[in-house]
PDB file of N, CA and C in Angstrom:
ATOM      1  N   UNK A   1       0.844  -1.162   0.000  1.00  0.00           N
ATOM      2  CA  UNK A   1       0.000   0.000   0.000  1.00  0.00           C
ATOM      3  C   UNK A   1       0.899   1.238   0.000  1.00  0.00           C
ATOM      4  N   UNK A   2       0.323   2.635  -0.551  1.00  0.00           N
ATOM      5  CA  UNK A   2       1.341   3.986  -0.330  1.00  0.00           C
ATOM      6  C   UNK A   2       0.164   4.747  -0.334  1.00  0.00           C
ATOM      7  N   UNK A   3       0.926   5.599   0.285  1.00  0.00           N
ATOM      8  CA  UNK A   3      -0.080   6.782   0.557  1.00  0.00           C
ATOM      9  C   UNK A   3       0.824   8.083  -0.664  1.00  0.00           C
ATOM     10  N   UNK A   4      -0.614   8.704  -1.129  1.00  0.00           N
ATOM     11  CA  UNK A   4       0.231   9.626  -1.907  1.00  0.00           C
ATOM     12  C   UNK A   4      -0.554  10.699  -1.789  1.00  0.00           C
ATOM     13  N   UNK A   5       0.437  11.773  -1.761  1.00  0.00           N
ATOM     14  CA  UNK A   5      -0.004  13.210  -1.527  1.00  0.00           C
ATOM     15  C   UNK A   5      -0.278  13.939  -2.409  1.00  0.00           C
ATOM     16  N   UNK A   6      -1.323  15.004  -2.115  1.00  0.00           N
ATOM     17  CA  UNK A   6      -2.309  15.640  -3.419  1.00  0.00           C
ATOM     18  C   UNK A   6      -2.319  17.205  -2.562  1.00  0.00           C
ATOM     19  N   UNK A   7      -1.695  18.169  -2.979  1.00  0.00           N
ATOM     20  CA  UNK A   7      -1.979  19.270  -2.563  1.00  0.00           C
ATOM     21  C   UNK A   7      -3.548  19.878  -3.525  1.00  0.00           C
ATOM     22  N   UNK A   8      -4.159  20.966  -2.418  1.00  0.00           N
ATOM     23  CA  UNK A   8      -5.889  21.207  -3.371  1.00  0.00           C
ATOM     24  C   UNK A   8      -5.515  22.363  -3.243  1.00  0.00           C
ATOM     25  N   UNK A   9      -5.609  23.582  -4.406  1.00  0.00           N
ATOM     26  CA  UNK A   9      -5.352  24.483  -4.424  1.00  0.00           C
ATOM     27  C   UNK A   9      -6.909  25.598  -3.535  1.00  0.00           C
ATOM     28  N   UNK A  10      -6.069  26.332  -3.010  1.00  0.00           N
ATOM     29  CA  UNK A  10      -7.752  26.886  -1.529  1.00  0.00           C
ATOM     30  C   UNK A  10      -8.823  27.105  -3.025  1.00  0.00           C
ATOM     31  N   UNK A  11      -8.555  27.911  -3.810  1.00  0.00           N
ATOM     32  CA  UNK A  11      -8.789  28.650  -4.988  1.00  0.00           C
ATOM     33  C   UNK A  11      -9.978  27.680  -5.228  1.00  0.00           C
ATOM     34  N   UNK A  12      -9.033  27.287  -6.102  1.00  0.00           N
ATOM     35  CA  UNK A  12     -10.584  26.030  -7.124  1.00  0.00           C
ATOM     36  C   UNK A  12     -10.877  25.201  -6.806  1.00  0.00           C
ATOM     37  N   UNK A  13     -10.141  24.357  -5.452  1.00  0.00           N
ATOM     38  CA  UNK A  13     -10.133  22.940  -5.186  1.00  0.00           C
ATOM     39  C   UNK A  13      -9.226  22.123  -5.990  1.00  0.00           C
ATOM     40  N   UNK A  14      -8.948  22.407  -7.222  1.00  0.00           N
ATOM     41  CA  UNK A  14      -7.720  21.443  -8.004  1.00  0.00           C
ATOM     42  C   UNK A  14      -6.653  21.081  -7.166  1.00  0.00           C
ATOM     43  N   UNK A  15      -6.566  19.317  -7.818  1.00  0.00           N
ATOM     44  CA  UNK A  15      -5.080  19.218  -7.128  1.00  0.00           C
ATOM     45  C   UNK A  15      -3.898  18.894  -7.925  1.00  0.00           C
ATOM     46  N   UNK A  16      -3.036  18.898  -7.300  1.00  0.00           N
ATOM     47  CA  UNK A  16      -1.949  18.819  -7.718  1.00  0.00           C
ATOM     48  C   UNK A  16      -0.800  18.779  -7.034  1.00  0.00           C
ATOM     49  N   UNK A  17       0.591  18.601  -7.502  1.00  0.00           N
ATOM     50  CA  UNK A  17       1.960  18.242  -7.097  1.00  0.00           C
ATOM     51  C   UNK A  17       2.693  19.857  -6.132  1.00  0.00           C
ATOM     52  N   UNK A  18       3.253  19.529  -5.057  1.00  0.00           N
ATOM     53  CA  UNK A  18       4.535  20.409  -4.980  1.00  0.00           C
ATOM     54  C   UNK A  18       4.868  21.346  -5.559  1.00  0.00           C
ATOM     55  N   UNK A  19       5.317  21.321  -6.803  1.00  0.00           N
ATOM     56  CA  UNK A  19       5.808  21.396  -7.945  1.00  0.00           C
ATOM     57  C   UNK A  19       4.917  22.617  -8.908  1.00  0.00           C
ATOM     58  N   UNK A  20       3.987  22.436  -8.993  1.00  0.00           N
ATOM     59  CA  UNK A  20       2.377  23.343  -9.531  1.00  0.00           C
ATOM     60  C   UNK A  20       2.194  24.492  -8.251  1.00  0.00           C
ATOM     61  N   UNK A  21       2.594  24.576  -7.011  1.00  0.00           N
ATOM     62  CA  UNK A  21       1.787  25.483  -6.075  1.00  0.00           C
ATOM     63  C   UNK A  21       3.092  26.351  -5.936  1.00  0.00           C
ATOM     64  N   UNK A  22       1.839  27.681  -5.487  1.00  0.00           N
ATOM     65  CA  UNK A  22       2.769  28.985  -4.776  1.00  0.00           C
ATOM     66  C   UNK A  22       1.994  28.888  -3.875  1.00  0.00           C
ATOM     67  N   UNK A  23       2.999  29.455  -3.011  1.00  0.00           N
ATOM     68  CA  UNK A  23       2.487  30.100  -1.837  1.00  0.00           C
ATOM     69  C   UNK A  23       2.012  31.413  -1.457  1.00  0.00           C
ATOM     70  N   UNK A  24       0.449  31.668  -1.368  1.00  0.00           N
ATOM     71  CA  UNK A  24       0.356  33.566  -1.480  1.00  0.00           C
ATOM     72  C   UNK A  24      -0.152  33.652   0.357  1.00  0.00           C
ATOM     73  N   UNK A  25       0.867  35.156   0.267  1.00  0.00           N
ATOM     74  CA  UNK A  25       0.529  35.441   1.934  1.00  0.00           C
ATOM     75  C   UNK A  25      -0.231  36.568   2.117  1.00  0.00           C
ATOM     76  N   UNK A  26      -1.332  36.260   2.586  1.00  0.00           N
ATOM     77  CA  UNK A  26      -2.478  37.775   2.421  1.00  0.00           C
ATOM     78  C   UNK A  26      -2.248  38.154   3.728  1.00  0.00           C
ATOM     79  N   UNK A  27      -1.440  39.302   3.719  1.00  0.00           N
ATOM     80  CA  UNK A  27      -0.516  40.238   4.796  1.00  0.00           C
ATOM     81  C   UNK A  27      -1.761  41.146   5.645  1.00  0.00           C
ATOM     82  N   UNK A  28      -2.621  42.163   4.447  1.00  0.00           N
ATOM     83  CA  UNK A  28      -3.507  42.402   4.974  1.00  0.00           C
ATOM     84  C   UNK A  28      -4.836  42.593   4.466  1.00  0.00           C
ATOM     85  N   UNK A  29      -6.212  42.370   5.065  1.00  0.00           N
ATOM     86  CA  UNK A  29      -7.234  42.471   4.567  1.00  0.00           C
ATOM     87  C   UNK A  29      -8.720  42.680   5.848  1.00  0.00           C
ATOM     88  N   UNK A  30      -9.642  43.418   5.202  1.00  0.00           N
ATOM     89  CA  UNK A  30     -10.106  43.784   6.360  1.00  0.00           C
ATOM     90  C   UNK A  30     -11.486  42.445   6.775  1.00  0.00           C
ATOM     91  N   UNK A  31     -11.091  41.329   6.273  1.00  0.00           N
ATOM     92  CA  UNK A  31     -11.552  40.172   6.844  1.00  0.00           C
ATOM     93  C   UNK A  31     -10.677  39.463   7.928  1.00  0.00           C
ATOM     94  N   UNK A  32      -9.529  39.612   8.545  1.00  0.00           N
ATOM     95  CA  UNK A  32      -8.697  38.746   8.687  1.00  0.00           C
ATOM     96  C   UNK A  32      -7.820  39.480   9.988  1.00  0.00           C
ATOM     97  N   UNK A  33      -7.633  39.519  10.591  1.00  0.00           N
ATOM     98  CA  UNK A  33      -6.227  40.055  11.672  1.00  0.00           C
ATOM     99  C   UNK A  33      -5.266  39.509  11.739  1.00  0.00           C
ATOM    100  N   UNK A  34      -5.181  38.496  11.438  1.00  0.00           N
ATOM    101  CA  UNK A  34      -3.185  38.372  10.915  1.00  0.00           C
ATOM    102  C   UNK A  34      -3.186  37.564   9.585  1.00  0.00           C
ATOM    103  N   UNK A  35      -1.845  37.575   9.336  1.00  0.00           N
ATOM    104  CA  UNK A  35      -1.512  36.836   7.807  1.00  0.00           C
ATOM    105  C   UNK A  35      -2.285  35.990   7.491  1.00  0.00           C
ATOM    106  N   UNK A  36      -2.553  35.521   6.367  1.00  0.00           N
ATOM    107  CA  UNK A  36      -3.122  33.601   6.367  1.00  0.00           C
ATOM    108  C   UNK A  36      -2.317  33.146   4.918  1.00  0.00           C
ATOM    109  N   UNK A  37      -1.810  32.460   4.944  1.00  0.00           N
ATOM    110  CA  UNK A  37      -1.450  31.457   3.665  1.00  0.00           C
ATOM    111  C   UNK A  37      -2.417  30.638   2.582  1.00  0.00           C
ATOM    112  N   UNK A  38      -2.075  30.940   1.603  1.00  0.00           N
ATOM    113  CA  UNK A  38      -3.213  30.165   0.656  1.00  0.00           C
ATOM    114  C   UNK A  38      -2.280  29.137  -0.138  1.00  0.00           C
ATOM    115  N   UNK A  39      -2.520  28.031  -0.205  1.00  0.00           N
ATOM    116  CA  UNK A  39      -1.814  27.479  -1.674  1.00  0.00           C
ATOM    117  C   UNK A  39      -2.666  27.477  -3.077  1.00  0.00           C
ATOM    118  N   UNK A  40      -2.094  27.815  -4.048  1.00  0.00           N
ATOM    119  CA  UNK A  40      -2.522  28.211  -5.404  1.00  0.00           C
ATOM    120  C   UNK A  40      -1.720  27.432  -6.506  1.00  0.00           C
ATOM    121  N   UNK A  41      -2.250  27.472  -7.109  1.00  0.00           N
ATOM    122  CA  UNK A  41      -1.882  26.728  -8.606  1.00  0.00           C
ATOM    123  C   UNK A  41      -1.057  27.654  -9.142  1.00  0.00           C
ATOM    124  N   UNK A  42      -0.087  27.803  -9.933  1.00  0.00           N
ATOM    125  CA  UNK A  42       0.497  28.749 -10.409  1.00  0.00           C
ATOM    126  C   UNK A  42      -0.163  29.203 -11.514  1.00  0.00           C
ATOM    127  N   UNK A  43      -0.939  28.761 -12.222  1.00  0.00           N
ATOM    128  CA  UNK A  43      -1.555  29.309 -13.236  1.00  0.00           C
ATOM    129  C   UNK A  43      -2.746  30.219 -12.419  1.00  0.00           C
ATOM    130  N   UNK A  44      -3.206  30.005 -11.425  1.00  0.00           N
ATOM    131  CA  UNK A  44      -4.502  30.935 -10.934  1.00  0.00           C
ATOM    132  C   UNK A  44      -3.564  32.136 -10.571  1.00  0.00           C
ATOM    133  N   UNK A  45      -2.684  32.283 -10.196  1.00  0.00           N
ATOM    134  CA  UNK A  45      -1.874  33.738  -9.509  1.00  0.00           C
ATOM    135  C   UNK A  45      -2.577  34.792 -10.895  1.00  0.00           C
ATOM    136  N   UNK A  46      -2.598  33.871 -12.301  1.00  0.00           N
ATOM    137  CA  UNK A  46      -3.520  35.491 -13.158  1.00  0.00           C
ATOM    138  C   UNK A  46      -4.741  36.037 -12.652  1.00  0.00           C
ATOM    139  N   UNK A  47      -5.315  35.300 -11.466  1.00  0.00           N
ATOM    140  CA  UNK A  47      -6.473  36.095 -11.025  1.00  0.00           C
ATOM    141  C   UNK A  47      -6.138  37.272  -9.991  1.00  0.00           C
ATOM    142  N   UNK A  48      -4.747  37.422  -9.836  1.00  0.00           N
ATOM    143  CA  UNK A  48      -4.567  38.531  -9.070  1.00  0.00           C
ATOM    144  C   UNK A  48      -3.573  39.689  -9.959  1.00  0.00           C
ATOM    145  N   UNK A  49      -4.194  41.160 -10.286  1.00  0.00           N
ATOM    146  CA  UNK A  49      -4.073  41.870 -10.945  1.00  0.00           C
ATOM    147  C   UNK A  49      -2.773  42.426 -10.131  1.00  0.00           C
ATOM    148  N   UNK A  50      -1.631  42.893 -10.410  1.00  0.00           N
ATOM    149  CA  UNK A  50      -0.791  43.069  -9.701  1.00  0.00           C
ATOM    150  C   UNK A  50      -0.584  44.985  -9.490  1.00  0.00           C
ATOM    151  N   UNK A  51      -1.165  45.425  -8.740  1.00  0.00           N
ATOM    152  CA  UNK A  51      -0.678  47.322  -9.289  1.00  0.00           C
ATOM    153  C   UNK A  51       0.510  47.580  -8.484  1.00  0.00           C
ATOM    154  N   UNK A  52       0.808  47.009  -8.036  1.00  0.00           N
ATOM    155  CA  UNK A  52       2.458  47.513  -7.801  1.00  0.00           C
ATOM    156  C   UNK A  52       3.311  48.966  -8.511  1.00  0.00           C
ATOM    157  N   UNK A  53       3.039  48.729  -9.765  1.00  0.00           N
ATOM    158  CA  UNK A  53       3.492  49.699 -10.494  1.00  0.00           C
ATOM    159  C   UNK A  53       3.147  51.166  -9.773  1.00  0.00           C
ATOM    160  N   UNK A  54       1.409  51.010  -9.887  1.00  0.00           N
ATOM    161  CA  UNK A  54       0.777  52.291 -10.103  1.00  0.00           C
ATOM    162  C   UNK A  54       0.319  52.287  -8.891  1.00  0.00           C
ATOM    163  N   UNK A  55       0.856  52.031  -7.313  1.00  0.00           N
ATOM    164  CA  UNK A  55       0.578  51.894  -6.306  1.00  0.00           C
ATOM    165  C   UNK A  55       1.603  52.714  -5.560  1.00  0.00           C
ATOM    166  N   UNK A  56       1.102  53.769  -4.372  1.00  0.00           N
ATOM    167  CA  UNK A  56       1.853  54.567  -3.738  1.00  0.00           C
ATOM    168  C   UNK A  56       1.977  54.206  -2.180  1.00  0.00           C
ATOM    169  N   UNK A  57       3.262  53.376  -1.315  1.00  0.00           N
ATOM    170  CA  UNK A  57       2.703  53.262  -0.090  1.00  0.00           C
ATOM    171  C   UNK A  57       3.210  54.181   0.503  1.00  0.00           C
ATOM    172  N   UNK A  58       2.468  54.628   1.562  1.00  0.00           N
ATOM    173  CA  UNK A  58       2.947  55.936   2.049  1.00  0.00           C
ATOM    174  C   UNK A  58       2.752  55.055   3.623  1.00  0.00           C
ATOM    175  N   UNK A  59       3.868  55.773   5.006  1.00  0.00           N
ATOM    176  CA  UNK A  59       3.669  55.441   5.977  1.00  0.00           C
ATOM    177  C   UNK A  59       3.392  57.319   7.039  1.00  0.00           C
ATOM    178  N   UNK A  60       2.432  56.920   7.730  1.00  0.00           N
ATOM    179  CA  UNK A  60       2.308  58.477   7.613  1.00  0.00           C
ATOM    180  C   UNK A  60       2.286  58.784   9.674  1.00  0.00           C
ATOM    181  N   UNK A  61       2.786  59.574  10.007  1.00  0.00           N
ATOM    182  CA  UNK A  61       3.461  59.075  11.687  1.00  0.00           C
ATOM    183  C   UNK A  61       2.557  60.520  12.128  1.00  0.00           C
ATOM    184  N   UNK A  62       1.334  60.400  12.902  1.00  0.00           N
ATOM    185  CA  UNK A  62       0.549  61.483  12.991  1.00  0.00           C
ATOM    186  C   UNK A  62       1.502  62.197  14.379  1.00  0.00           C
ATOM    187  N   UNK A  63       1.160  63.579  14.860  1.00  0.00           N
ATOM    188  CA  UNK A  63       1.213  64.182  16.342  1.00  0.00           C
ATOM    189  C   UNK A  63       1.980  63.596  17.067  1.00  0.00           C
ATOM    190  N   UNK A  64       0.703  62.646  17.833  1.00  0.00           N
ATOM    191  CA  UNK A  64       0.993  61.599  18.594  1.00  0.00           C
ATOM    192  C   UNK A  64       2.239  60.450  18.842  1.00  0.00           C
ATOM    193  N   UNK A  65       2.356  60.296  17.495  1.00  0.00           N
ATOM    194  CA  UNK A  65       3.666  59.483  17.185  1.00  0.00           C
ATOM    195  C   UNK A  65       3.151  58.096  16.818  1.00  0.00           C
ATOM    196  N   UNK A  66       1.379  58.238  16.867  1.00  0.00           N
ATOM    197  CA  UNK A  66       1.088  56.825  16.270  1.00  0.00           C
ATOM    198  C   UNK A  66       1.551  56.795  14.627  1.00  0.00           C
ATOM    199  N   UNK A  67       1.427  55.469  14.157  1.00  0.00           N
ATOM    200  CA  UNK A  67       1.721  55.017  12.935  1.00  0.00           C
ATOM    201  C   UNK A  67      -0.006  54.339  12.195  1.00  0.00           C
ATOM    202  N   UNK A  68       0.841  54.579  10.833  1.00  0.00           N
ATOM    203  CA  UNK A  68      -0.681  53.990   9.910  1.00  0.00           C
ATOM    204  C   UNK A  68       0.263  54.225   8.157  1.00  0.00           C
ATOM    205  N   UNK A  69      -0.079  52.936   7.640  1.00  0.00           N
ATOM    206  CA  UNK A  69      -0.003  52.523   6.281  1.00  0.00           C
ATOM    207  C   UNK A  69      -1.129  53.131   5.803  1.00  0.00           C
ATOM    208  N   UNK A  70      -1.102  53.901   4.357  1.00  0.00           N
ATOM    209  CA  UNK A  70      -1.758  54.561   3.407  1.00  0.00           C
ATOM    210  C   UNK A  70      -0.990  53.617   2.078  1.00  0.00           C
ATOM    211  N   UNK A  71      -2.211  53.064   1.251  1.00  0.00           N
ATOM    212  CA  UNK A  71      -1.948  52.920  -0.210  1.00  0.00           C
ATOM    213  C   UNK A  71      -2.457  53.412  -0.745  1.00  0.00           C
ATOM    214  N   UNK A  72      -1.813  54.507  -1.634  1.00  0.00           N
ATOM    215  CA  UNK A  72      -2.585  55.779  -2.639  1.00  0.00           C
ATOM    216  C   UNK A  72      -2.461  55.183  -4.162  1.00  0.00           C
ATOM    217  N   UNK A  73      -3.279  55.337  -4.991  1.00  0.00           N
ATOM    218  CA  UNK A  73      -2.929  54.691  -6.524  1.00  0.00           C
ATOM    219  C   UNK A  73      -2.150  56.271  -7.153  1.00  0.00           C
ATOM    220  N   UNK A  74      -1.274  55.565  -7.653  1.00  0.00           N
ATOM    221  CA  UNK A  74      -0.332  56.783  -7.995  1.00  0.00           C
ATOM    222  C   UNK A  74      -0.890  58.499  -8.746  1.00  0.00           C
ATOM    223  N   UNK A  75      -1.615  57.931  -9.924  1.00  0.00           N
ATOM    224  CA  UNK A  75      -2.811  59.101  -9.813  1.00  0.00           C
ATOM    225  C   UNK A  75      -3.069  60.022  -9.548  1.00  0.00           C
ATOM    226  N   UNK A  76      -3.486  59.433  -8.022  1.00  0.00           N
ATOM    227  CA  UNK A  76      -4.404  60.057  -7.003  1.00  0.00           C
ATOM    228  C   UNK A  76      -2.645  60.874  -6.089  1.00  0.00           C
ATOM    229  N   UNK A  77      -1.851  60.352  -5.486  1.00  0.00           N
ATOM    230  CA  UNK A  77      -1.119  60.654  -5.357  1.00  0.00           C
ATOM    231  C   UNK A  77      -0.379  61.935  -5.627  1.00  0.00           C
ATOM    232  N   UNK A  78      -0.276  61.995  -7.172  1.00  0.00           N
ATOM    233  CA  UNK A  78       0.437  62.808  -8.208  1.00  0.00           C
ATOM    234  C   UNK A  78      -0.522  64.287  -7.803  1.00  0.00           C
ATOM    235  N   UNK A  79      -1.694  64.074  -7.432  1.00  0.00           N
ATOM    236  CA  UNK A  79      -2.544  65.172  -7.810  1.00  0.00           C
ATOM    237  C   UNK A  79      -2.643  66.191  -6.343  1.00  0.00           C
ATOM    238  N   UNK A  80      -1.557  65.768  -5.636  1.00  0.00           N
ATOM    239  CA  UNK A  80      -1.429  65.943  -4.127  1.00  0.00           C
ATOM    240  C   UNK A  80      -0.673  67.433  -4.338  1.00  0.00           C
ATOM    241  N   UNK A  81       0.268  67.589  -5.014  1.00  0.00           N
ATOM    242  CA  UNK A  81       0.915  68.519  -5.068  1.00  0.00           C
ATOM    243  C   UNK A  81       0.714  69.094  -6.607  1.00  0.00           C
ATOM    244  N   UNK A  82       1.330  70.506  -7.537  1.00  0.00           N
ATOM    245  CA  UNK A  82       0.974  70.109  -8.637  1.00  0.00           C
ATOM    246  C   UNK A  82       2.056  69.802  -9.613  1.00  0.00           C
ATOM    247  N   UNK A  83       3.376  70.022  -8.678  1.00  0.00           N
ATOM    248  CA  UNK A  83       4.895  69.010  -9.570  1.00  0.00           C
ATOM    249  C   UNK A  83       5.364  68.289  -8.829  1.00  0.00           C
ATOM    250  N   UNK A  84       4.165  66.723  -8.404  1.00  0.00           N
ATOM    251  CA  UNK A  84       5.240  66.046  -7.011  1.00  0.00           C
ATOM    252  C   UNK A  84       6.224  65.657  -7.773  1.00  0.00           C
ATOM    253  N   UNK A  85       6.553  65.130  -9.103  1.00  0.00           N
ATOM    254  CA  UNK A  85       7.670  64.524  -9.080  1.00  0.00           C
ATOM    255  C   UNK A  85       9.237  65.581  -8.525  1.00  0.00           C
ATOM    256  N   UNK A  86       8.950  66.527  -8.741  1.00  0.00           N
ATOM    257  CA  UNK A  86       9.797  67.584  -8.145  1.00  0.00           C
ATOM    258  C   UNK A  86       9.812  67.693  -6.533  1.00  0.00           C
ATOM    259  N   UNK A  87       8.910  67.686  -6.231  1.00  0.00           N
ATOM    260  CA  UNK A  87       8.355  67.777  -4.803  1.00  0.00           C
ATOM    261  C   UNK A  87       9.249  66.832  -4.042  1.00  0.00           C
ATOM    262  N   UNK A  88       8.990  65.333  -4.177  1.00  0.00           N
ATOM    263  CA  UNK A  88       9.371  63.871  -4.046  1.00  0.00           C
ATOM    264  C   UNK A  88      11.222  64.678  -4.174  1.00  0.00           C
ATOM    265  N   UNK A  89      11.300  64.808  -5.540  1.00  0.00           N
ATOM    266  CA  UNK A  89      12.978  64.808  -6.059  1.00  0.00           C
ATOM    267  C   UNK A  89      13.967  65.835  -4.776  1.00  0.00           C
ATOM    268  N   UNK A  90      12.881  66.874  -4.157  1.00  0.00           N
ATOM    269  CA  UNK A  90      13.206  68.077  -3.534  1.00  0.00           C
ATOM    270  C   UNK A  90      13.994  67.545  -1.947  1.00  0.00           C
ATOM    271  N   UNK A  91      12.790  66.527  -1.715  1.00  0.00           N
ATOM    272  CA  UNK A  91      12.546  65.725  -0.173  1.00  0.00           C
ATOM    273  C   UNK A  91      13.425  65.963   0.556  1.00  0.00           C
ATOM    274  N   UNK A  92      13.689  65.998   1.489  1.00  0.00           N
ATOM    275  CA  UNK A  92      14.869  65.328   2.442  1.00  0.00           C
ATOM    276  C   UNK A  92      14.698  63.635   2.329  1.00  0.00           C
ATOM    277  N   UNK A  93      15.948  62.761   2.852  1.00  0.00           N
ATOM    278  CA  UNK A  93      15.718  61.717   2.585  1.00  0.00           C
ATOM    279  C   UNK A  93      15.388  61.416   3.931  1.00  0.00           C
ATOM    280  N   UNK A  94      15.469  59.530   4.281  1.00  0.00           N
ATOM    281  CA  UNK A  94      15.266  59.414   5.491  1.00  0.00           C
ATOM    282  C   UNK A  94      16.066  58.705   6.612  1.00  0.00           C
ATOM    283  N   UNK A  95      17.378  58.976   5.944  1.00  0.00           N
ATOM    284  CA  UNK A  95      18.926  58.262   6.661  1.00  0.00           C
ATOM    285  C   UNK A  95      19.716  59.507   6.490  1.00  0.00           C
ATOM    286  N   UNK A  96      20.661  59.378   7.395  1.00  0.00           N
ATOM    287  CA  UNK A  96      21.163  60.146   7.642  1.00  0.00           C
ATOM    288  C   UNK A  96      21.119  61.701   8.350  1.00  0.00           C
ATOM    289  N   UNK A  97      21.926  62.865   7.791  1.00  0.00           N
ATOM    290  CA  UNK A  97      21.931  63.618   8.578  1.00  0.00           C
ATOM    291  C   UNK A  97      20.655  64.839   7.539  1.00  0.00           C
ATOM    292  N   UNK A  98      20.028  65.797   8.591  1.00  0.00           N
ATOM    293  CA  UNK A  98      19.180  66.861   7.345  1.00  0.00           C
ATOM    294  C   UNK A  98      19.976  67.423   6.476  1.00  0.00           C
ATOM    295  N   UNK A  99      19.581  67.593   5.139  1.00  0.00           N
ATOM    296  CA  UNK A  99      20.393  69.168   4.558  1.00  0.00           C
ATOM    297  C   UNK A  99      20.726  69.740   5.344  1.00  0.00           C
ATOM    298  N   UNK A 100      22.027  70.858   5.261  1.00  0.00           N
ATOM    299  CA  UNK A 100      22.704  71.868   6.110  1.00  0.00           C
ATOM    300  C   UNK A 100      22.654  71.464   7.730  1.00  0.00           C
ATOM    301  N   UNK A 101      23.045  69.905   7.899  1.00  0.00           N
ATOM    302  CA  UNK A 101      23.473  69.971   9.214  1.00  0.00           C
ATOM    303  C   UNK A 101      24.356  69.986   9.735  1.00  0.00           C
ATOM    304  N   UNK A 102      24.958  70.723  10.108  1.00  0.00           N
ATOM    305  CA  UNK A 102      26.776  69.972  10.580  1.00  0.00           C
ATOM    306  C   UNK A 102      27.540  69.801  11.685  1.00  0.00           C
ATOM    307  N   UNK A 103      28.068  69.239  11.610  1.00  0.00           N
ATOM    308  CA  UNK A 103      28.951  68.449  12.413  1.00  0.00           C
ATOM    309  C   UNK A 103      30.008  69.334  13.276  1.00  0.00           C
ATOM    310  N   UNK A 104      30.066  69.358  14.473  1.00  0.00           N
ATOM    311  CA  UNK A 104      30.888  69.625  15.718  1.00  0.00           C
ATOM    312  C   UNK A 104      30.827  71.485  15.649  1.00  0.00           C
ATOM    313  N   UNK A 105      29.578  71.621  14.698  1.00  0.00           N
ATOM    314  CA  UNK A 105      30.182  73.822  15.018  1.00  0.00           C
ATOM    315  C   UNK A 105      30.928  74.038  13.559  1.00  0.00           C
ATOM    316  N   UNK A 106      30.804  73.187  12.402  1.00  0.00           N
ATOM    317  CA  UNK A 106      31.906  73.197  11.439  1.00  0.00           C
ATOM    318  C   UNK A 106      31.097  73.425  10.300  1.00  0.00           C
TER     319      UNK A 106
END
């Protein structure tokens, strides 16, 4: 006798090998409070539209000093200022020392 293993993709129910699955980690969603893992077929991952591209994450640190993730679609973003790419290019960064700071009185 053998026992043989059949992974079912959460998706469609199809099964299949090792070999055929990804692993997708849904980080966040407002069904869910922590991660959950799905296994998928590699051919179903086309049901997830990817905007990465045209996706803005912003982390935004209010008063208080609490924290909160913002995803802006770039767009929407752009229309924040009316030359962010200049704006963005202008920035201070976020390592190191500010523009015109210096060191020991020097």
């Amino acid at each position: 006798m053998a026992i043989v293993s059949q992974k079912v993709s959460d998706l469609s129910g199809k099964q299949g090998t090792d070999k055929q699955f990804a692993q997708v980690v849904v980080r966040q969603h407002p069904d869910i409070d922590q991660p959950k893992a799905l296994d998928v077929l590699v051919p179903e991952l086309k049901a997830f539209t990817d905007i990465s591209d045209t996706l803005v994450i912003l982390e935004v640190t209010m008063p208080d000093n609490t924290k909160q993730d913002m995803y802006v679609p770039l767009e929407e973003f752009n229309k924040a200022a009316e030359n962010m790419p200049q704006v963005l290019k202008d920035a201070r960064g976020t390592r190191g020392r500010l523009p015109g700071t210096k060191v020991n009185g020097g």
